[in-house]
Structures are given as structure tokens and as C-alpha cells.
PDB file of N, CA and C in Angstrom:
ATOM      1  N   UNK A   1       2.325   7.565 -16.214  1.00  0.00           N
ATOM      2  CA  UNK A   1       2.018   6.440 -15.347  1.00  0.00           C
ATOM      3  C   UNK A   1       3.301   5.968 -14.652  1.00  0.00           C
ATOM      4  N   UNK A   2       2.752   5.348 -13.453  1.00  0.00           N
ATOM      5  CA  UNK A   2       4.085   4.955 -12.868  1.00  0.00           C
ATOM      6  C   UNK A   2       3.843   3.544 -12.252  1.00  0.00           C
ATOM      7  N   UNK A   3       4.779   2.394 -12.214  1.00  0.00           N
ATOM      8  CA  UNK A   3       4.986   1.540 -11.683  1.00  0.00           C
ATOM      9  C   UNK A   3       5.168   1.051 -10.127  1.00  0.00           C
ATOM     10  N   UNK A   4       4.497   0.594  -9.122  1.00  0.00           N
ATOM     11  CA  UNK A   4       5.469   0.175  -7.937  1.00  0.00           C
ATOM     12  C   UNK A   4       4.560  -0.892  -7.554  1.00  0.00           C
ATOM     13  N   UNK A   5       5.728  -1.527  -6.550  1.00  0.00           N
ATOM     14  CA  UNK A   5       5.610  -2.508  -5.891  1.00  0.00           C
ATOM     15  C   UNK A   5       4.515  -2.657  -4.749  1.00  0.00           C
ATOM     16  N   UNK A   6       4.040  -3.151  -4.108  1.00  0.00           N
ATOM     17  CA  UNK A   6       3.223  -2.923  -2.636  1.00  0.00           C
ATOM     18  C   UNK A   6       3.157  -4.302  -2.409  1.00  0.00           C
ATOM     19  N   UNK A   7       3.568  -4.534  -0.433  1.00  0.00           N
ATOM     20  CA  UNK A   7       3.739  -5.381   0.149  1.00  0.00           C
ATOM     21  C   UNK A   7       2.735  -4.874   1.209  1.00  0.00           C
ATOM     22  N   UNK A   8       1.361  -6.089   1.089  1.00  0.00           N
ATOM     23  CA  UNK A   8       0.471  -6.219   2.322  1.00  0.00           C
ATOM     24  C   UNK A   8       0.975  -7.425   3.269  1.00  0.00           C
ATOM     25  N   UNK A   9       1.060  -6.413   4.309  1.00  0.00           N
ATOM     26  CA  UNK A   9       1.564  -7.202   5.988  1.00  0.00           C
ATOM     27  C   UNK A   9       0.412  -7.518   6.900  1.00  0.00           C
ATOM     28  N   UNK A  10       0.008  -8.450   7.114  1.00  0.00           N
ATOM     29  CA  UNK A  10      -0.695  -8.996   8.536  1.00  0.00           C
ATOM     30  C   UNK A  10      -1.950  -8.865   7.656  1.00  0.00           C
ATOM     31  N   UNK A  11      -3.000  -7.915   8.569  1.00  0.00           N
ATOM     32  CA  UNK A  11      -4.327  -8.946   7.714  1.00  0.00           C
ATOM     33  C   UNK A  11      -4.661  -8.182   6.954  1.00  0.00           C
ATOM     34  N   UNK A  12      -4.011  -7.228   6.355  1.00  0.00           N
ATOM     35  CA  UNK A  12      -4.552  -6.265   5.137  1.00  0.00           C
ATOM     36  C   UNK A  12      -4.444  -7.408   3.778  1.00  0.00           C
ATOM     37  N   UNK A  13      -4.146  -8.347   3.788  1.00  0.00           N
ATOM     38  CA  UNK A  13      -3.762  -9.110   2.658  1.00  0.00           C
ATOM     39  C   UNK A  13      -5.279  -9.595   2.389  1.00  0.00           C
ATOM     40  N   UNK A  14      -6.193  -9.519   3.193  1.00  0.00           N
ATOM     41  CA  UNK A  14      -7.410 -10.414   3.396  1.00  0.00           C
ATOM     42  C   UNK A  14      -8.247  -9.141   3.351  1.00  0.00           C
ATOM     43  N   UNK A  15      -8.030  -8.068   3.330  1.00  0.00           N
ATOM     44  CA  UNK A  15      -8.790  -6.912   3.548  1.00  0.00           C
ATOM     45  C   UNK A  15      -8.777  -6.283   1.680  1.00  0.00           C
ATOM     46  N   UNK A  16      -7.947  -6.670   1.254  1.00  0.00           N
ATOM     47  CA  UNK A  16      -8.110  -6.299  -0.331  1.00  0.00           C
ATOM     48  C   UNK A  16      -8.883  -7.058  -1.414  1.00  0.00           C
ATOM     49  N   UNK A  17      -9.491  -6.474  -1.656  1.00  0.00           N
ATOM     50  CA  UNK A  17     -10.151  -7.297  -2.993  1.00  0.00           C
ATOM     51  C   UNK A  17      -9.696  -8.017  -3.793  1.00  0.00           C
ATOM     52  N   UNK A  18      -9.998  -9.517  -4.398  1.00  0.00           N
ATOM     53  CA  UNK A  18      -9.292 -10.040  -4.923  1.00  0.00           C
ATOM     54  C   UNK A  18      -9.463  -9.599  -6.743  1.00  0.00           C
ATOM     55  N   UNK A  19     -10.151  -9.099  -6.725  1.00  0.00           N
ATOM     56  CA  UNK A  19     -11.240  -8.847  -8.024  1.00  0.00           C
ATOM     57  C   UNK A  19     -10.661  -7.639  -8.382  1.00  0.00           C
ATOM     58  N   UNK A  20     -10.004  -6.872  -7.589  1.00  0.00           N
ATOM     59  CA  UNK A  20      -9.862  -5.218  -7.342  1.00  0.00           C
ATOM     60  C   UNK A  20      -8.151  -5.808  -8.064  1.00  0.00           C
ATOM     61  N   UNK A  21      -7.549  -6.610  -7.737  1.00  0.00           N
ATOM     62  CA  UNK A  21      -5.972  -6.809  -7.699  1.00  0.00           C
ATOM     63  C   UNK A  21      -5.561  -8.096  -8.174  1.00  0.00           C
ATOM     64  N   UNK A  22      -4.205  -8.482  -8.705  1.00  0.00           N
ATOM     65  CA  UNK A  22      -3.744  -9.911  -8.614  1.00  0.00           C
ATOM     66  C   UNK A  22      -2.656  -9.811  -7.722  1.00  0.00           C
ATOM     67  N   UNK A  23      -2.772 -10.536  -6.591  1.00  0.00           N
ATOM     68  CA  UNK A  23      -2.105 -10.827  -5.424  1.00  0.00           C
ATOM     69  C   UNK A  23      -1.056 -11.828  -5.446  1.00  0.00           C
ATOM     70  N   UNK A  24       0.271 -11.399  -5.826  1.00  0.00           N
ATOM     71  CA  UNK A  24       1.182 -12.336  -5.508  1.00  0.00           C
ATOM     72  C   UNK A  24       2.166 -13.323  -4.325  1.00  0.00           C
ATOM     73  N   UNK A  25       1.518 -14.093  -3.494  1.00  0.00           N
ATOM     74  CA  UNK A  25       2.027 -13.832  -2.254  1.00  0.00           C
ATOM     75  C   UNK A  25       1.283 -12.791  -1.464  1.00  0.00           C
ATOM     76  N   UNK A  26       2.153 -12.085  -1.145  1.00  0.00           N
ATOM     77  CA  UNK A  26       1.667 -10.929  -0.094  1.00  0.00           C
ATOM     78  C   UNK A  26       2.264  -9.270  -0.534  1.00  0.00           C
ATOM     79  N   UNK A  27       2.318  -9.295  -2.291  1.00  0.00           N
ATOM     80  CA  UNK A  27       2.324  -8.387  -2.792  1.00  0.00           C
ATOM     81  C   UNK A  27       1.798  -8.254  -4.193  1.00  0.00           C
ATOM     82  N   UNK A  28       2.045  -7.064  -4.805  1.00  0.00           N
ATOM     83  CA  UNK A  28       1.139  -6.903  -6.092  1.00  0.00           C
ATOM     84  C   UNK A  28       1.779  -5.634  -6.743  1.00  0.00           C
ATOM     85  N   UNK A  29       1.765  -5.989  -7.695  1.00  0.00           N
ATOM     86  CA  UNK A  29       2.871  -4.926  -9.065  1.00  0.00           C
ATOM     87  C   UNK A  29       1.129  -3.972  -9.368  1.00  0.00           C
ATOM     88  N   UNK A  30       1.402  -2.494  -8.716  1.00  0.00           N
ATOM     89  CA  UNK A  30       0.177  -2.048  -9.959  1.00  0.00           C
ATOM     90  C   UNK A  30       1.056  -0.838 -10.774  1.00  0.00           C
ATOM     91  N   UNK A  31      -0.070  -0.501 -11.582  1.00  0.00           N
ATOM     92  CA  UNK A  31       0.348   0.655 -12.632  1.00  0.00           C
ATOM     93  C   UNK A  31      -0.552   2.200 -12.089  1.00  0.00           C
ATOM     94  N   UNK A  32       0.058   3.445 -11.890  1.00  0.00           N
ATOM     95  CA  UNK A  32      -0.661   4.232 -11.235  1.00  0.00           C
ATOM     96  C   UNK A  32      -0.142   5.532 -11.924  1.00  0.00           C
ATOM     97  N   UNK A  33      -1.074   6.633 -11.678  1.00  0.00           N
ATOM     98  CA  UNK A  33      -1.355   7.773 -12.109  1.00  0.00           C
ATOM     99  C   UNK A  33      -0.013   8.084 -11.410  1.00  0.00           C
ATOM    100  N   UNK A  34       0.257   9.135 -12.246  1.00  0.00           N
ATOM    101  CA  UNK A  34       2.140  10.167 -11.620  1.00  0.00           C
ATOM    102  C   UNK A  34       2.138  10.907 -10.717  1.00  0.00           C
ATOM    103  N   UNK A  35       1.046  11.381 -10.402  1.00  0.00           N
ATOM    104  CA  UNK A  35       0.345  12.416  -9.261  1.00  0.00           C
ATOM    105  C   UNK A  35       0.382  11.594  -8.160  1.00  0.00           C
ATOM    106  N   UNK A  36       0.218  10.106  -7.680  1.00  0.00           N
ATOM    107  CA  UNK A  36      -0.440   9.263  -6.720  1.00  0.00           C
ATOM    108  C   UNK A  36       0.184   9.537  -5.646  1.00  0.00           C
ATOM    109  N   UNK A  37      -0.466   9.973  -4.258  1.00  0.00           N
ATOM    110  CA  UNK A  37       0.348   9.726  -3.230  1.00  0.00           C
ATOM    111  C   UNK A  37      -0.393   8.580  -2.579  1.00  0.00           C
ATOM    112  N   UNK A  38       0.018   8.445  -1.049  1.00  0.00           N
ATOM    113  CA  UNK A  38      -0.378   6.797  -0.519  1.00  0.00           C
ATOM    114  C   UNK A  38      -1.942   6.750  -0.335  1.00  0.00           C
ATOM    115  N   UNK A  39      -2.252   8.084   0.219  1.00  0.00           N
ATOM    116  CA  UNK A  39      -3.612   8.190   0.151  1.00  0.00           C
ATOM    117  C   UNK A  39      -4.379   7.699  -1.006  1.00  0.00           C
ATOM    118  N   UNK A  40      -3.904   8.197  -2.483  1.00  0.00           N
ATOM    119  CA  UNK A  40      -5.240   7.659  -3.397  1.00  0.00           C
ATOM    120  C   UNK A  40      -4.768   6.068  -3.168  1.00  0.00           C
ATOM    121  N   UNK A  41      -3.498   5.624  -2.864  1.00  0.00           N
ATOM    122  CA  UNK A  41      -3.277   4.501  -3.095  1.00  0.00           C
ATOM    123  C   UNK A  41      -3.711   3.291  -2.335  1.00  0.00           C
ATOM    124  N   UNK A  42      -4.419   3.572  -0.780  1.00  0.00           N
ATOM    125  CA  UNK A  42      -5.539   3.138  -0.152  1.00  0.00           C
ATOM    126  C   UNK A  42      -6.692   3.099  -0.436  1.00  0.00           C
ATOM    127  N   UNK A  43      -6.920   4.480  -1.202  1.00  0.00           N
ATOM    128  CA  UNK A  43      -8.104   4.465  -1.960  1.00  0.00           C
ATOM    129  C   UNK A  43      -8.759   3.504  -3.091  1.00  0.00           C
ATOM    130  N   UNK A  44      -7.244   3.451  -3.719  1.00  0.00           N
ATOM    131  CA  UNK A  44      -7.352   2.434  -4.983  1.00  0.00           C
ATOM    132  C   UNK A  44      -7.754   0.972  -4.349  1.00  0.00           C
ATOM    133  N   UNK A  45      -6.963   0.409  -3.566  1.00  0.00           N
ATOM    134  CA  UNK A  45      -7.103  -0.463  -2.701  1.00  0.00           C
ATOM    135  C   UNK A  45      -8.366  -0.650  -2.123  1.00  0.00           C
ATOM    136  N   UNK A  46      -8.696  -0.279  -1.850  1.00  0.00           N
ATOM    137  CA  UNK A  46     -10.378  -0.038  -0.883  1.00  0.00           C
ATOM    138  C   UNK A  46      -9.994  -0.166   0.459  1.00  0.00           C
ATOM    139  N   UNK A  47      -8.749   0.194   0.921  1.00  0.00           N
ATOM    140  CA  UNK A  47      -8.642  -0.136   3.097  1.00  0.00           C
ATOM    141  C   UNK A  47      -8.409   1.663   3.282  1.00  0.00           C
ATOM    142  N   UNK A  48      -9.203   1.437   4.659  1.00  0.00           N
ATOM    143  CA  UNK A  48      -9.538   2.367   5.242  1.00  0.00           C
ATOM    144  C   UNK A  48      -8.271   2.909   5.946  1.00  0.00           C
ATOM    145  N   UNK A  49      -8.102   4.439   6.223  1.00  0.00           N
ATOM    146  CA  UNK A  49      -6.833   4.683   6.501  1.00  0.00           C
ATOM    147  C   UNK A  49      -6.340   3.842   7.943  1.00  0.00           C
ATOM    148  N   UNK A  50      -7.437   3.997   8.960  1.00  0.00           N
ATOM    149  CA  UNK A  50      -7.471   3.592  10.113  1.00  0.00           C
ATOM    150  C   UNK A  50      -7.081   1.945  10.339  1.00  0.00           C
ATOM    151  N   UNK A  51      -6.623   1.590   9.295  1.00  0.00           N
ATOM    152  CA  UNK A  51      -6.656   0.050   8.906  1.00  0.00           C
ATOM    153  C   UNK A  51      -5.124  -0.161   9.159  1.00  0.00           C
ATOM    154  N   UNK A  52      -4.702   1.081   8.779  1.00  0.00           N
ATOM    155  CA  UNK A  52      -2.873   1.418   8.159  1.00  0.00           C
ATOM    156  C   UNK A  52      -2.014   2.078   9.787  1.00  0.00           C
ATOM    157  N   UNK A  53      -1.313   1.187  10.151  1.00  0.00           N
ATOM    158  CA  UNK A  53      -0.105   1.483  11.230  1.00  0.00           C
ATOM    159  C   UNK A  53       0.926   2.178  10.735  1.00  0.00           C
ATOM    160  N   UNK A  54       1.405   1.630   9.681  1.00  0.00           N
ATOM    161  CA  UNK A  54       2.739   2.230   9.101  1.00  0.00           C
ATOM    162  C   UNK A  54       2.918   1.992   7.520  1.00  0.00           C
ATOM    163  N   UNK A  55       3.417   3.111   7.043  1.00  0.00           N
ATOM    164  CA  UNK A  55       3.537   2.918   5.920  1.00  0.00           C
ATOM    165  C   UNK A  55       5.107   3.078   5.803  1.00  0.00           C
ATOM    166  N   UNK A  56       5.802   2.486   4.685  1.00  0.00           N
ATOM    167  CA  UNK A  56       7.487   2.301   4.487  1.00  0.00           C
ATOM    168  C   UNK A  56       7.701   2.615   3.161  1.00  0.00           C
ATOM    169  N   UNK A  57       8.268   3.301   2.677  1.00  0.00           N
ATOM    170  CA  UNK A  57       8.318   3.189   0.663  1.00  0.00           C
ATOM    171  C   UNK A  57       9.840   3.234   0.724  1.00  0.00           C
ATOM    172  N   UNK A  58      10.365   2.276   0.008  1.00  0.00           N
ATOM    173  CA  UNK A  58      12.061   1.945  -0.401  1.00  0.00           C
ATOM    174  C   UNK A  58      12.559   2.167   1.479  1.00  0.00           C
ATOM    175  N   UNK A  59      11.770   1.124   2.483  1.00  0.00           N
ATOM    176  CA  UNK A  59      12.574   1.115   3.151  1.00  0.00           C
ATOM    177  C   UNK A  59      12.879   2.420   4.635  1.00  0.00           C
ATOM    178  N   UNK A  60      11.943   3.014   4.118  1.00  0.00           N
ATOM    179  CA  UNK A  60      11.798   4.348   5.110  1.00  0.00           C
ATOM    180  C   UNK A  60      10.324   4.875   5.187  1.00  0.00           C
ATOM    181  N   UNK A  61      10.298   5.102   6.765  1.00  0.00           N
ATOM    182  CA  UNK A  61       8.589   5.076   6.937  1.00  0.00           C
ATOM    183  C   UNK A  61       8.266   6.502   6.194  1.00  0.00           C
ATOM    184  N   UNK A  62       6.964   6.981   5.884  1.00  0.00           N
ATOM    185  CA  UNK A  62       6.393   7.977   5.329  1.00  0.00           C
ATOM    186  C   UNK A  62       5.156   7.748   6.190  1.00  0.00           C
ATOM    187  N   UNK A  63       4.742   9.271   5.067  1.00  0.00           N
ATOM    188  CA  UNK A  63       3.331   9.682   5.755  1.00  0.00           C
ATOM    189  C   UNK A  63       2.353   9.136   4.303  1.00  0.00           C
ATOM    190  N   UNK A  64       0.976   9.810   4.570  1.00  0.00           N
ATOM    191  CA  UNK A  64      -0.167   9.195   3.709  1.00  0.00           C
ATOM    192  C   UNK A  64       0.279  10.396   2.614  1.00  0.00           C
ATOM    193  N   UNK A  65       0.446  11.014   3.072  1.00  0.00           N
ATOM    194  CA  UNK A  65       0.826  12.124   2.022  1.00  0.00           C
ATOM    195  C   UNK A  65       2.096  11.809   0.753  1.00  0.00           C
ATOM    196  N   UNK A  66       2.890  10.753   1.491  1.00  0.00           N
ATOM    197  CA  UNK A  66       3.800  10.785   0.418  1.00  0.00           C
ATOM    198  C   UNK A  66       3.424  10.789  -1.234  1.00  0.00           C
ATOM    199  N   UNK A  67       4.075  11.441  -2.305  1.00  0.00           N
ATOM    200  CA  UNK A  67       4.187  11.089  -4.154  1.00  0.00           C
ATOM    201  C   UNK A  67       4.898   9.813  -4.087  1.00  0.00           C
ATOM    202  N   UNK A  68       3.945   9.237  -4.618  1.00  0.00           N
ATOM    203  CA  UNK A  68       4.964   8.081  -5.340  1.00  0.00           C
ATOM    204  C   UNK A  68       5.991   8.132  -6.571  1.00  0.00           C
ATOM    205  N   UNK A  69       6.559   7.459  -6.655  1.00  0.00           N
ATOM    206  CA  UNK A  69       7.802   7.623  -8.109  1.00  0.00           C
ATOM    207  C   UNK A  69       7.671   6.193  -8.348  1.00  0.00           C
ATOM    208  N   UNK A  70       8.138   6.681  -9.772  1.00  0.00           N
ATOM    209  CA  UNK A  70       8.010   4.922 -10.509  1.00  0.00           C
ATOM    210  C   UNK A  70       9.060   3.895  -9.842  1.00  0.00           C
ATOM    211  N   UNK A  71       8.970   2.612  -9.802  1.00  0.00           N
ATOM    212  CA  UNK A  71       9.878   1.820  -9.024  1.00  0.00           C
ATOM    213  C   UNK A  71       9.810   2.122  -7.653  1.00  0.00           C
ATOM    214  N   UNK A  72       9.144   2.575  -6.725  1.00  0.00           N
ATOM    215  CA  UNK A  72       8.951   2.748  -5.697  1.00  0.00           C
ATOM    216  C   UNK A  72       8.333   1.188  -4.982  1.00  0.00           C
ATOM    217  N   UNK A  73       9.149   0.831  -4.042  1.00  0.00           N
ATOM    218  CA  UNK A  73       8.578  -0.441  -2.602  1.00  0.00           C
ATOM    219  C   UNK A  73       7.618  -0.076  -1.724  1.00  0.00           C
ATOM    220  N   UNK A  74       6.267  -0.122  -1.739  1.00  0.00           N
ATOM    221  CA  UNK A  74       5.474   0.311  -0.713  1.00  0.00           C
ATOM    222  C   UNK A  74       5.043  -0.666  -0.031  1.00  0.00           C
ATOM    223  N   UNK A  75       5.245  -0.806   1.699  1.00  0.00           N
ATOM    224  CA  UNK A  75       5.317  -1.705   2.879  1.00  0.00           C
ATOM    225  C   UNK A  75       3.917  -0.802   3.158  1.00  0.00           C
ATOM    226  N   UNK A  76       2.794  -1.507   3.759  1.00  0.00           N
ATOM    227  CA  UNK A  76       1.704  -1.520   4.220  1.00  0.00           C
ATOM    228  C   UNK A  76       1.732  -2.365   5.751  1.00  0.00           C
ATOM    229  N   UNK A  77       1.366  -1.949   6.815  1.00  0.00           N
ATOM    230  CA  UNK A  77       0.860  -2.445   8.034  1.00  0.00           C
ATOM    231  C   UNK A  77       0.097  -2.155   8.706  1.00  0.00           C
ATOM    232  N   UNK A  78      -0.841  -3.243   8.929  1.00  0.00           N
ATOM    233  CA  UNK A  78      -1.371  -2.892  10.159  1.00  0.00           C
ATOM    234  C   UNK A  78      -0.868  -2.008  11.635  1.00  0.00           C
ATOM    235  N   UNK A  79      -1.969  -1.749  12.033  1.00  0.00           N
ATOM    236  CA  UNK A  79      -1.645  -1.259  13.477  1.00  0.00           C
ATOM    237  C   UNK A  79      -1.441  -2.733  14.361  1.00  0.00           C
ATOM    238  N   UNK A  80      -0.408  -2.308  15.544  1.00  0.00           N
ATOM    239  CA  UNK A  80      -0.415  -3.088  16.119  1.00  0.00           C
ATOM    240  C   UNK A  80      -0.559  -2.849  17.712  1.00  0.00           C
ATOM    241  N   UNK A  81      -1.328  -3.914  18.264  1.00  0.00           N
ATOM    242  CA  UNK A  81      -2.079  -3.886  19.267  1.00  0.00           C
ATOM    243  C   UNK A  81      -1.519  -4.937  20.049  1.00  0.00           C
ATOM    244  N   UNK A  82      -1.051  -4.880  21.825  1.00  0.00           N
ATOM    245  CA  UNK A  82      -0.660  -5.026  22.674  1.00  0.00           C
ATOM    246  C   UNK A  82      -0.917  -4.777  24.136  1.00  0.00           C
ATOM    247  N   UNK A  83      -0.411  -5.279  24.978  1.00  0.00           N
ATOM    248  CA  UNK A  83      -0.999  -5.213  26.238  1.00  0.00           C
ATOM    249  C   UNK A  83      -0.417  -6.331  27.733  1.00  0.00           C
TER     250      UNK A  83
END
């Protein structure tokens, strides 16, 4: 099992279950399988990929594909829309 951090940005904070998570602020400590990349980790979450603009772990963007490692910072964002 592995440990990390995750920081929901903009309105994904409102898009997660509260029942599913304990929400600190605008992040949440979970405990996850060693295998996990970001994908199951949306999954776990319940938001849809299309939900997700950018993803950041320790600070540097990734893909959905990334493995997580224990102690890992995962930044969640929306897409953002302009005009």
C-alpha cells in the first residue's frame, strides 16, 4: 500500500463524494494499492477523466498513466475555459 496526498482545484472539490472521502480543505490523505496509476485514482474518486485539465504529482505535470509512489503530491484540475 501506498500513501499520497491529493489536492482538488476549482470545482472538482464539489464533484467528489463526501461519503467516498474525508476532505480536508481542498485536499485528502488516501491509502492506495502499489500498482495505482492516476487513472484508477479518478476512478477511486468517481470524476470523469474529461473533468481533469491537468494533472501535477510532486510538482510536475504527468499523464493519466502515471504509477504512483508512496508520499507522492497529486494536483488535480479542472479544464480551463476562456474566450
Amino acid at each position: 500500500m501506498i500513501r499520497v496526498k491529493v489536492y482538488l482545484h476549482d470545482s472538482l472539490k464539489e464533484k467528489v463524494k463526501e461519503d467516498k472521502v474525508a476532505m480536508k480543505n481542498n485536499h485528502l490523505y488516501l491509502e492506495l494499492e502499489a500498482s495505482t496509476i492516476i487513472r484508477d485514482l479518478l476512478d477511486y474518486l468517481e470524476l470523469d477523466e474529461r473533468s481533469i485539465g491537468l494533472v501535477v504529482v510532486n510538482k510536475k505535470q504527468t499523464t493519466l498513466d502515471k504509477k504512483l509512489q508512496n508520499g507522492d503530491i497529486v494536483g488535480l484540475f479542472s479544464p480551463l475555459a476562456g474566450g
